[in-house]
Protein backbone atom coordinates (compact mmCIF):
# COMPACT_ATOMS: atom_id res chain seq x y z
CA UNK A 1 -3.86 10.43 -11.45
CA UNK A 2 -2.73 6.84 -11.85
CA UNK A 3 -5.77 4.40 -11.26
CA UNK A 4 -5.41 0.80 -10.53
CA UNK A 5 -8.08 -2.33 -10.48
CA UNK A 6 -9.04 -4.18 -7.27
CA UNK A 7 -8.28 -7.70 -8.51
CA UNK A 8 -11.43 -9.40 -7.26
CA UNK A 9 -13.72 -6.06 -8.07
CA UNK A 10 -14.66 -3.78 -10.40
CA UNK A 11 -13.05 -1.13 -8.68
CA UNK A 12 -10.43 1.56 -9.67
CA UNK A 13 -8.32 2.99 -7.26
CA UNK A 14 -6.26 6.19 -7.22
CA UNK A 15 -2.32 5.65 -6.70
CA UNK A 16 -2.86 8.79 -4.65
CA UNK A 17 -5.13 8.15 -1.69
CA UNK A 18 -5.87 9.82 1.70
CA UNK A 19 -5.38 9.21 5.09
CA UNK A 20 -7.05 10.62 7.97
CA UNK A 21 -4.39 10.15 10.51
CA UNK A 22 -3.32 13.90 10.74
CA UNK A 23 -6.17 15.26 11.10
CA UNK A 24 -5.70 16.01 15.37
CA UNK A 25 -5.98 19.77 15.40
CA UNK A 26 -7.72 19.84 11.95
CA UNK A 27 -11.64 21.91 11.92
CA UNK A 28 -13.88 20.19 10.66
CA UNK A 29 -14.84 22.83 8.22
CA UNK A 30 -10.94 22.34 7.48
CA UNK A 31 -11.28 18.87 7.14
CA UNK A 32 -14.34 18.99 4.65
CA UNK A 33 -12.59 21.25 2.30
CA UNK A 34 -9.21 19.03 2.46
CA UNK A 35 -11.83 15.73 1.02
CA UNK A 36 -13.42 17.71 -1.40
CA UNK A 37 -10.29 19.30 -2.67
CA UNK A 38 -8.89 16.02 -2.97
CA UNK A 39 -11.59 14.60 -4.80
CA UNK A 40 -11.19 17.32 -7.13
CA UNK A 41 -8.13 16.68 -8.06
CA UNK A 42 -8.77 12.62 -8.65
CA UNK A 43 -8.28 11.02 -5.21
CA UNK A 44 -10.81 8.44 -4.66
CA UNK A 45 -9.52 6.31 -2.40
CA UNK A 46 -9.78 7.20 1.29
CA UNK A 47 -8.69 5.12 4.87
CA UNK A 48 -10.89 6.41 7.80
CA UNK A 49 -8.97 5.15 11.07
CA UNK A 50 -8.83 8.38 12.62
CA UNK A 51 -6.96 9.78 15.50
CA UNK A 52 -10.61 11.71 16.03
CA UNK A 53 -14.62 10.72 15.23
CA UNK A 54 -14.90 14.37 14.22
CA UNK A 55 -14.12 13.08 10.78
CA UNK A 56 -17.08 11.04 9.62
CA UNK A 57 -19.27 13.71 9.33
CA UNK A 58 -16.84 16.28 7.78
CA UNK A 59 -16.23 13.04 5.15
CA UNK A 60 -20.10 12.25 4.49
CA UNK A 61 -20.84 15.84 2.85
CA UNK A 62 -17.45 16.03 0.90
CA UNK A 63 -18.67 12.57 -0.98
CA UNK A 64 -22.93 12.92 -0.72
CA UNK A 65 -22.88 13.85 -4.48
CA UNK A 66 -19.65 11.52 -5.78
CA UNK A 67 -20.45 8.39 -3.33
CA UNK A 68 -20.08 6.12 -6.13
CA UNK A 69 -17.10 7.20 -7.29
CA UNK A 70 -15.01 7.66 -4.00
CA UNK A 71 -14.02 4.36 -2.03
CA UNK A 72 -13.10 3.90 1.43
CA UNK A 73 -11.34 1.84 4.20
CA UNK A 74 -13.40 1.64 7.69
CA UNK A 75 -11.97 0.04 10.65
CA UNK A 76 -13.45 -2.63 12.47
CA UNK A 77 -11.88 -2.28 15.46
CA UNK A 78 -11.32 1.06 15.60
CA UNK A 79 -13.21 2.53 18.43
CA UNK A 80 -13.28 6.14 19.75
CA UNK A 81 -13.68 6.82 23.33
CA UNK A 82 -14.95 10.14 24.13
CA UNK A 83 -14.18 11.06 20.65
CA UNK A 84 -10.43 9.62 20.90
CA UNK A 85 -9.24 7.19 18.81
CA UNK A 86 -8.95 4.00 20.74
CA UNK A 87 -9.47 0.00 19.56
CA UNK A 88 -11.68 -3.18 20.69
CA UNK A 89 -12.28 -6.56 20.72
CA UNK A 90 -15.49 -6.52 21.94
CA UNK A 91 -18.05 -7.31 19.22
CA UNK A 92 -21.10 -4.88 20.90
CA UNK A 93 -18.75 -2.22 20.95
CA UNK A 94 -17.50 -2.30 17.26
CA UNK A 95 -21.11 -2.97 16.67
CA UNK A 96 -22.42 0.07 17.98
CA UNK A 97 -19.70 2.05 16.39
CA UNK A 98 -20.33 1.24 13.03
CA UNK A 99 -23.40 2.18 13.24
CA UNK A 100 -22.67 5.45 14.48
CA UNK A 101 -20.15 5.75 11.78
CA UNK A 102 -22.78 4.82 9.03
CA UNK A 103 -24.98 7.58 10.73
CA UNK A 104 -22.42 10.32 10.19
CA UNK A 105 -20.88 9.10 6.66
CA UNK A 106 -24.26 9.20 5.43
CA UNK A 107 -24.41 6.12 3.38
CA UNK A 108 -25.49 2.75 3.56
CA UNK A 109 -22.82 0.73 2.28
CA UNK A 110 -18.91 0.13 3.32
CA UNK A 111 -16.48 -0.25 -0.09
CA UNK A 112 -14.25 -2.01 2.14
CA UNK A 113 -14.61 -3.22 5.62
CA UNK A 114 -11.48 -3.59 7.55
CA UNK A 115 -10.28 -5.71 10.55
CA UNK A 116 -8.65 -3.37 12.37
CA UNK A 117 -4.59 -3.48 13.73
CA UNK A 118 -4.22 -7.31 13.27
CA UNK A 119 -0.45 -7.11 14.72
CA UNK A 120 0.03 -10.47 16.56
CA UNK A 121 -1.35 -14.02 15.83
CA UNK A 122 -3.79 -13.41 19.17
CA UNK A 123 -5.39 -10.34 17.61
CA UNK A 124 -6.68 -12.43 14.71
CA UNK A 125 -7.77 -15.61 16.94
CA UNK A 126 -9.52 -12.78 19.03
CA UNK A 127 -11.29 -11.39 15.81
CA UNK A 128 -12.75 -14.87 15.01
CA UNK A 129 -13.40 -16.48 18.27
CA UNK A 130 -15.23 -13.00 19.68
CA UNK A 131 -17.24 -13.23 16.47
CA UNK A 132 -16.14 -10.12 14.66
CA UNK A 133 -14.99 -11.99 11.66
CA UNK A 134 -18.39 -13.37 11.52
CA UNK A 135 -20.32 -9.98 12.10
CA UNK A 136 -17.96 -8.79 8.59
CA UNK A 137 -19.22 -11.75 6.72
CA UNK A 138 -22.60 -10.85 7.50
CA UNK A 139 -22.49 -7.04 6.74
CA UNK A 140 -20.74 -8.68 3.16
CA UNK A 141 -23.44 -10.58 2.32
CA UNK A 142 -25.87 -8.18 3.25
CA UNK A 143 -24.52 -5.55 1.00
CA UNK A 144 -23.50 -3.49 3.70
CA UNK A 145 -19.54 -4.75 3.13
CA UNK A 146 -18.62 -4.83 -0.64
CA UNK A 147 -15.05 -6.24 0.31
CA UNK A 148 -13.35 -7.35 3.30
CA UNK A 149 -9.86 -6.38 4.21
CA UNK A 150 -7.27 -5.82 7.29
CA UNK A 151 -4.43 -3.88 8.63
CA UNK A 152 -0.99 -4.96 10.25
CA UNK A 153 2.53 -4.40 10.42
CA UNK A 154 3.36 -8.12 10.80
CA UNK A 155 3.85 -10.12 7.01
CA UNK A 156 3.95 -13.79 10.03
CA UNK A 157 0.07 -12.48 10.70
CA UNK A 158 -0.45 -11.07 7.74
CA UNK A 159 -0.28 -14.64 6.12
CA UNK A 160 -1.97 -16.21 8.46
CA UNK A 161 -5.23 -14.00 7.85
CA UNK A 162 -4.36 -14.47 3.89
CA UNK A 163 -4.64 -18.47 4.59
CA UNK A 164 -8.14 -17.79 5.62
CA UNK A 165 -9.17 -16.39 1.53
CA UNK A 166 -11.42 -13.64 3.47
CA UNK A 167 -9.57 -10.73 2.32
CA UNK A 168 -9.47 -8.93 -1.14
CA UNK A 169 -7.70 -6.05 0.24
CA UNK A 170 -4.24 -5.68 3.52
CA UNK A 171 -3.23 -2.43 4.49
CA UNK A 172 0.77 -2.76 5.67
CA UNK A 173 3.32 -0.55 6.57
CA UNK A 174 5.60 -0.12 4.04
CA UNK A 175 9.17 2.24 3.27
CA UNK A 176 12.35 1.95 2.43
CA UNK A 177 13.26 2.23 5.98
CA UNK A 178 10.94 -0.71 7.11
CA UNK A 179 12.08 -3.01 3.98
CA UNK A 180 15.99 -2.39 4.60
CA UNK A 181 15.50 -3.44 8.34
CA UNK A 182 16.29 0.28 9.19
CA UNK A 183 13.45 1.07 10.66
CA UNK A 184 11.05 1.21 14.20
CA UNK A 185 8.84 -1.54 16.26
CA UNK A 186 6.79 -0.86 12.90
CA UNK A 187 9.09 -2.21 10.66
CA UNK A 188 8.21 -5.91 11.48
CA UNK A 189 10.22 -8.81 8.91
CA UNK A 190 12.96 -9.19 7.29
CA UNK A 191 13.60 -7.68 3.99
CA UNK A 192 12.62 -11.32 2.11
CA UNK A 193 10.26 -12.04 4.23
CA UNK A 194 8.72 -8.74 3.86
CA UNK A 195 8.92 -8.88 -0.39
CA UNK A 196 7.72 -12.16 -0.11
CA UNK A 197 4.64 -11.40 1.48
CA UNK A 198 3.58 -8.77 -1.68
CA UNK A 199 4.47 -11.44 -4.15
CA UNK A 200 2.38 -13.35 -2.32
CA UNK A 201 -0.38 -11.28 -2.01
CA UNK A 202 -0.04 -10.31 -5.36
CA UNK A 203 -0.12 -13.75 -6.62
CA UNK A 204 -4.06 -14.07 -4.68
CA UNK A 205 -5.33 -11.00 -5.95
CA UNK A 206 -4.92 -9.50 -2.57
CA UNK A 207 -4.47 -5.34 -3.19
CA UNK A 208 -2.81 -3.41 -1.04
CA UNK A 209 -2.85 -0.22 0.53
CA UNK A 210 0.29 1.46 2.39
CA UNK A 211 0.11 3.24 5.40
CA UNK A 212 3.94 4.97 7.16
CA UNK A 213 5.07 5.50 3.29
CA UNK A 214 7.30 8.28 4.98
CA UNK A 215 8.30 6.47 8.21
CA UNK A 216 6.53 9.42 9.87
CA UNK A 217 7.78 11.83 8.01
CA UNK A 218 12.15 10.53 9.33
CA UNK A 219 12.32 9.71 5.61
CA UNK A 220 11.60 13.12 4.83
CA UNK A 221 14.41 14.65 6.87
CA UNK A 222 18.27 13.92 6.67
CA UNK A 223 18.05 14.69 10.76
CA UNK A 224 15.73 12.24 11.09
CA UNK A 225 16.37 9.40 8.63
CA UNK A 226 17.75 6.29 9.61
CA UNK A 227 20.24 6.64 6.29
CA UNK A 228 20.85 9.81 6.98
CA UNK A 229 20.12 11.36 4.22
CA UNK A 230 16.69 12.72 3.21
CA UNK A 231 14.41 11.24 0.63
CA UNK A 232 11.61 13.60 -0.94
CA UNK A 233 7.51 12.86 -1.13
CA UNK A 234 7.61 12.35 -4.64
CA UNK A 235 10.66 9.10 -4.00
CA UNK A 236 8.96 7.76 -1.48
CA UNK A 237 5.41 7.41 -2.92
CA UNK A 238 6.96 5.55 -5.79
CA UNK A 239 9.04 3.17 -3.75
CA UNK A 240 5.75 1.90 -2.38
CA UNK A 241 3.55 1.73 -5.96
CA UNK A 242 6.98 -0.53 -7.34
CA UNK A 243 6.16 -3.27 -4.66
CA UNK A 244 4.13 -5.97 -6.28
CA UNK A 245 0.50 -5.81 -5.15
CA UNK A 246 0.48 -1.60 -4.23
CA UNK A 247 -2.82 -0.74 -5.49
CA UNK A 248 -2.77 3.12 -3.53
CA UNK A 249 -0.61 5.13 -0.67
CA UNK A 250 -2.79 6.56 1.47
CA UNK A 251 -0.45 9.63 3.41
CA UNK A 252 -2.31 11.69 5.86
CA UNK A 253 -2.35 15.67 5.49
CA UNK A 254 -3.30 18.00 8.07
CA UNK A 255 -4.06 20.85 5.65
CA UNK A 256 -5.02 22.21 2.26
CA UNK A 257 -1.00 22.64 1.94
CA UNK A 258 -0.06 19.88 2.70
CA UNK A 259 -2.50 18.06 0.53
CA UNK A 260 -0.93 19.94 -2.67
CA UNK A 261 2.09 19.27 -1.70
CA UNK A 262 1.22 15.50 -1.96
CA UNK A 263 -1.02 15.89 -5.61
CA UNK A 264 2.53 17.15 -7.05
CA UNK A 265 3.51 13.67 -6.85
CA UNK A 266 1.05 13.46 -9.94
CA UNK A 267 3.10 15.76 -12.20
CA UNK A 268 6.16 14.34 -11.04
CA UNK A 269 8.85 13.72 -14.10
CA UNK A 270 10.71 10.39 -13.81
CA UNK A 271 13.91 12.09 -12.27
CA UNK A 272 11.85 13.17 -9.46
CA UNK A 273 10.35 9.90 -8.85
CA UNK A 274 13.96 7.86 -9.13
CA UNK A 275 14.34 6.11 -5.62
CA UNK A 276 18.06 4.69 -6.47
CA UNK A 277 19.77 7.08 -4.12
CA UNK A 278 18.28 4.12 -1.55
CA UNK A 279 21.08 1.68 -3.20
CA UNK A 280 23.64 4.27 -1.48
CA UNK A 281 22.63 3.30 1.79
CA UNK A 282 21.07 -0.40 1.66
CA UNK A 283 22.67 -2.65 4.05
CA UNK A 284 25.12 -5.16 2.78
CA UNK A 285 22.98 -8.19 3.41
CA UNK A 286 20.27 -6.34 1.42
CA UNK A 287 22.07 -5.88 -1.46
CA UNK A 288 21.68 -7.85 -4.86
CA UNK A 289 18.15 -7.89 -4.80
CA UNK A 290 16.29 -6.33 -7.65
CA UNK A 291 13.72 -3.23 -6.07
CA UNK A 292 12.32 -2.47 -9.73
CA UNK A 293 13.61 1.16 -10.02
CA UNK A 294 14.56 0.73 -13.72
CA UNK A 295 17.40 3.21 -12.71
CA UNK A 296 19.46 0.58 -15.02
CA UNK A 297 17.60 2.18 -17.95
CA UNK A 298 17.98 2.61 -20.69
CA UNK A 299 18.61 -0.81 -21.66
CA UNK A 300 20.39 -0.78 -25.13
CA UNK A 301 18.45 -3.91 -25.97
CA UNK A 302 15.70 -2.02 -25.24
CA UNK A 303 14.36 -5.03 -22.14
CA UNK A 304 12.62 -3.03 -19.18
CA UNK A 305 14.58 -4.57 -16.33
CA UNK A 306 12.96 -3.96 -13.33
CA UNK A 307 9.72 -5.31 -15.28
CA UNK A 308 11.15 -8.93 -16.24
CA UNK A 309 12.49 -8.82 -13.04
CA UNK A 310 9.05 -8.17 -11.15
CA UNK A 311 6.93 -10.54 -13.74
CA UNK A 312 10.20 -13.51 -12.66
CA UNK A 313 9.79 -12.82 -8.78
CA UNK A 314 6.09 -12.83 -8.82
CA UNK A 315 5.54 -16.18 -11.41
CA UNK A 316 8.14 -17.99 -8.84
CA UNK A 317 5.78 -16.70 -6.23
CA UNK A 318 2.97 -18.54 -8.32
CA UNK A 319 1.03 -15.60 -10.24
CA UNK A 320 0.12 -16.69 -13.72
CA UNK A 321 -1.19 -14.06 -14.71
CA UNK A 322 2.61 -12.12 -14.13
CA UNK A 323 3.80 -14.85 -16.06
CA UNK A 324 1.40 -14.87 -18.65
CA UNK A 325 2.25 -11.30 -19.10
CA UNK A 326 6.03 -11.76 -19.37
CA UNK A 327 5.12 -14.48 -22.32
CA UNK A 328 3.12 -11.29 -23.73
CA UNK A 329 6.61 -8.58 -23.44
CA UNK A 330 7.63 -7.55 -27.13
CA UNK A 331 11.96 -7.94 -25.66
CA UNK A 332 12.09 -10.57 -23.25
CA UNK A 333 15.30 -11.61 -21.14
CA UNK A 334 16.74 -13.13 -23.98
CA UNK A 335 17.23 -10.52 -25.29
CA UNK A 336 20.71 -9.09 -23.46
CA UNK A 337 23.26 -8.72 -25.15
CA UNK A 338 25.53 -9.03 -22.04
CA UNK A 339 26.70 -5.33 -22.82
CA UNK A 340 27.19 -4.87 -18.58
CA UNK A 341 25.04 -1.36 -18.84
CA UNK A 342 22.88 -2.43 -16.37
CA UNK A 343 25.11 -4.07 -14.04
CA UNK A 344 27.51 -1.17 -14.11
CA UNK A 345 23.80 1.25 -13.37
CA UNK A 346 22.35 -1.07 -10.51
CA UNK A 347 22.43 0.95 -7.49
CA UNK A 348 21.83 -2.66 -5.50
CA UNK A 349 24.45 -4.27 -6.89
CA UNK A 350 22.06 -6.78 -8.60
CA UNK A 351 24.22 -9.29 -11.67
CA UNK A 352 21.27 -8.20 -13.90
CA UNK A 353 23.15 -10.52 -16.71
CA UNK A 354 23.08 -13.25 -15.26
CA UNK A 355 19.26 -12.33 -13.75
CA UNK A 356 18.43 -11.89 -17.61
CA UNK A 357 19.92 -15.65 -18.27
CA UNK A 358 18.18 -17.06 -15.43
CA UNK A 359 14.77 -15.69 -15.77
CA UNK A 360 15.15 -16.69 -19.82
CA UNK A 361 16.02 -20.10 -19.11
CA UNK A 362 12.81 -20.15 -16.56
CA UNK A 363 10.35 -19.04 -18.80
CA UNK A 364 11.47 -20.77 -21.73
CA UNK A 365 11.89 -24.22 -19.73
């Protein structure tokens, strides 16, 4: 297991995390032994909006002896009527579900509080003039809250809660599908505006978790895709950990199966995890934009590609740290040798020569 750092914590997440969306029809015996399993094999990184509230107790024994080193997403906003997953506005209500929540997990602090579903511009003016927002802060600097973070499919709401500095953490749905304008009412943006938003967040020190990594599960079939053609897990799950800011995927499973199926992603080789077959079926007014799948390797100058091009995107984007870490590559972009390889190897039709030129001429200026 891959782990990454929270940029404003200490914390260390798994690539690899869990989601609890699948478990409908799940035992909670079932659902016990699918957590500890995971934990087992390295996942530490969990998101709790359920489709059920039979899943906070099942969750507070897997972790009672590892709570410190599992983290987890909980929902503010997430509400469960009669047991079914439902979500709120009202500030009692959330209220009195957290603390039933807390009651079940068993512990007494949150590693990351969540505003819950923020999909339209009136869902976040809700959350802050119904005094959610406020409720967070307090739980924060109580101790209760280590970090605060939110969901949404929108990147035109997603910045707006960004221009607020609360979050350290944004959960967004995020596939091939979605980014290549291919996808549902889910897929919200355009494909810029969508890769601008993780530069973005990236640039802040805003990590982010993915949630739809497999369009629900269309990607997975050729009957089903929108390209139609299937992509496997293993393609998928690294599409999303390329984008800039992807601290962890977090996939749901419905059983001990499927949750292997998912940890092969771990042992994956390269060839497995090569996404490039995408380029076949990007739309034409997607195409010469560089997605970081180094499928252009090997470079005979020996320059990882998709790298300059990701440290380039995200310094215009204003993150000095990616550009202090292109100054620190050993082969920079001026290094090509204008041999064509990579041009000829770009499934997205990107001019990586003259990309190589450009970037040089940016950093050096």
């Amino acid at each position: 297991m891959e782990y990454r750092k929270l940029p404003h914590g200490d914390e260390r997440l798994g690539v690899l995390g869990l989601g609890t969306g699948g478990f409908v029809n799940t035992s909670p015996r079932d659902i016990q032994a699918i957590f500890e399993s995971a934990i087992g094999h390295g996942v530490n990184f969990f998101d709790l909006c359920a489709g059920s509230d039979v899943v906070f107790a099942p969750f507070g024994r897997a972790i009672s002896g590892a709570r410190s080193k599992v983290h987890f997403q909980l929902h503010f906003g997430a509400v469960y009527r009669n047991g079914e997953y439902g979500w709120s506005r009202n500030l009692q209500q959330i209220e009195r579900t957290f603390g039933r929540q807390m009651d079940r997990l068993g512990t007494d602090y949150v590693d990351f509080g969540f505003l819950h579903c923020v999909d339209e511009l009136s869902d976040w003016q809700q959350l802050v003039q119904n005094g959610i927002v406020d409720y967070v802060l307090r739980l924060k600097q109580q101790g209760v809250v280590r970090h605060i973070g939110f969901s949404s499919h929108t990147p035109q709401v997603c910045n707006a809660v960004l221009d607020s500095g609360l979050a350290d953490m944004m959960m967004f749905s995020l596939n091939p599908a979605y980014d290549l304008e291919q996808g549902d009412e889910y897929g919200i943006g355009s494909t810029s505006e969508r890769a601008q938003l993780l530069r973005r967040a990236q640039a802040m020190g805003v990590g982010v978790s993915v949630m739809k990594p497999f369009h629900g599960g269309q990607l997975l079939r050729a009957d089903s895709s929108p390209f139609k053609q299937a992509l496997t897990v293993a393609q998928c799950l690294q599409y999303c950990l390329d984008r800039p800011a992807v601290l962890s995927v977090v996939p749901g499973v419905s059983s001990l199966g499927e949750l292997d199926e998912l940890l092969a992603f771990c042992n994956a080789t390269d060839a497995e995890r090569d996404y490039s077959a995408i380029g076949a079926f990007t739309p034409v007014q997607a195409l010469g934009n560089c997605v970081y799948c180094n499928h252009c390797q090997p470079c005979p100058a020996h320059i990882d590609v998709g790298l300059v091009n990701k440290y380039y995107d995200l310094a215009q984007a204003g993150d000095v740290i990616a550009a202090d870490h292109y100054t620190k590559l050993t082969v920079k972009a001026n290094a090509c040798i204008g041999c064509g390889h990579c041009n000829r190897r770009c499934p997205f039709k990107v001019d990586q020569q003259g990309k190589m030129r450009r970037i040089a001429a940016y950093f050096d200026k």
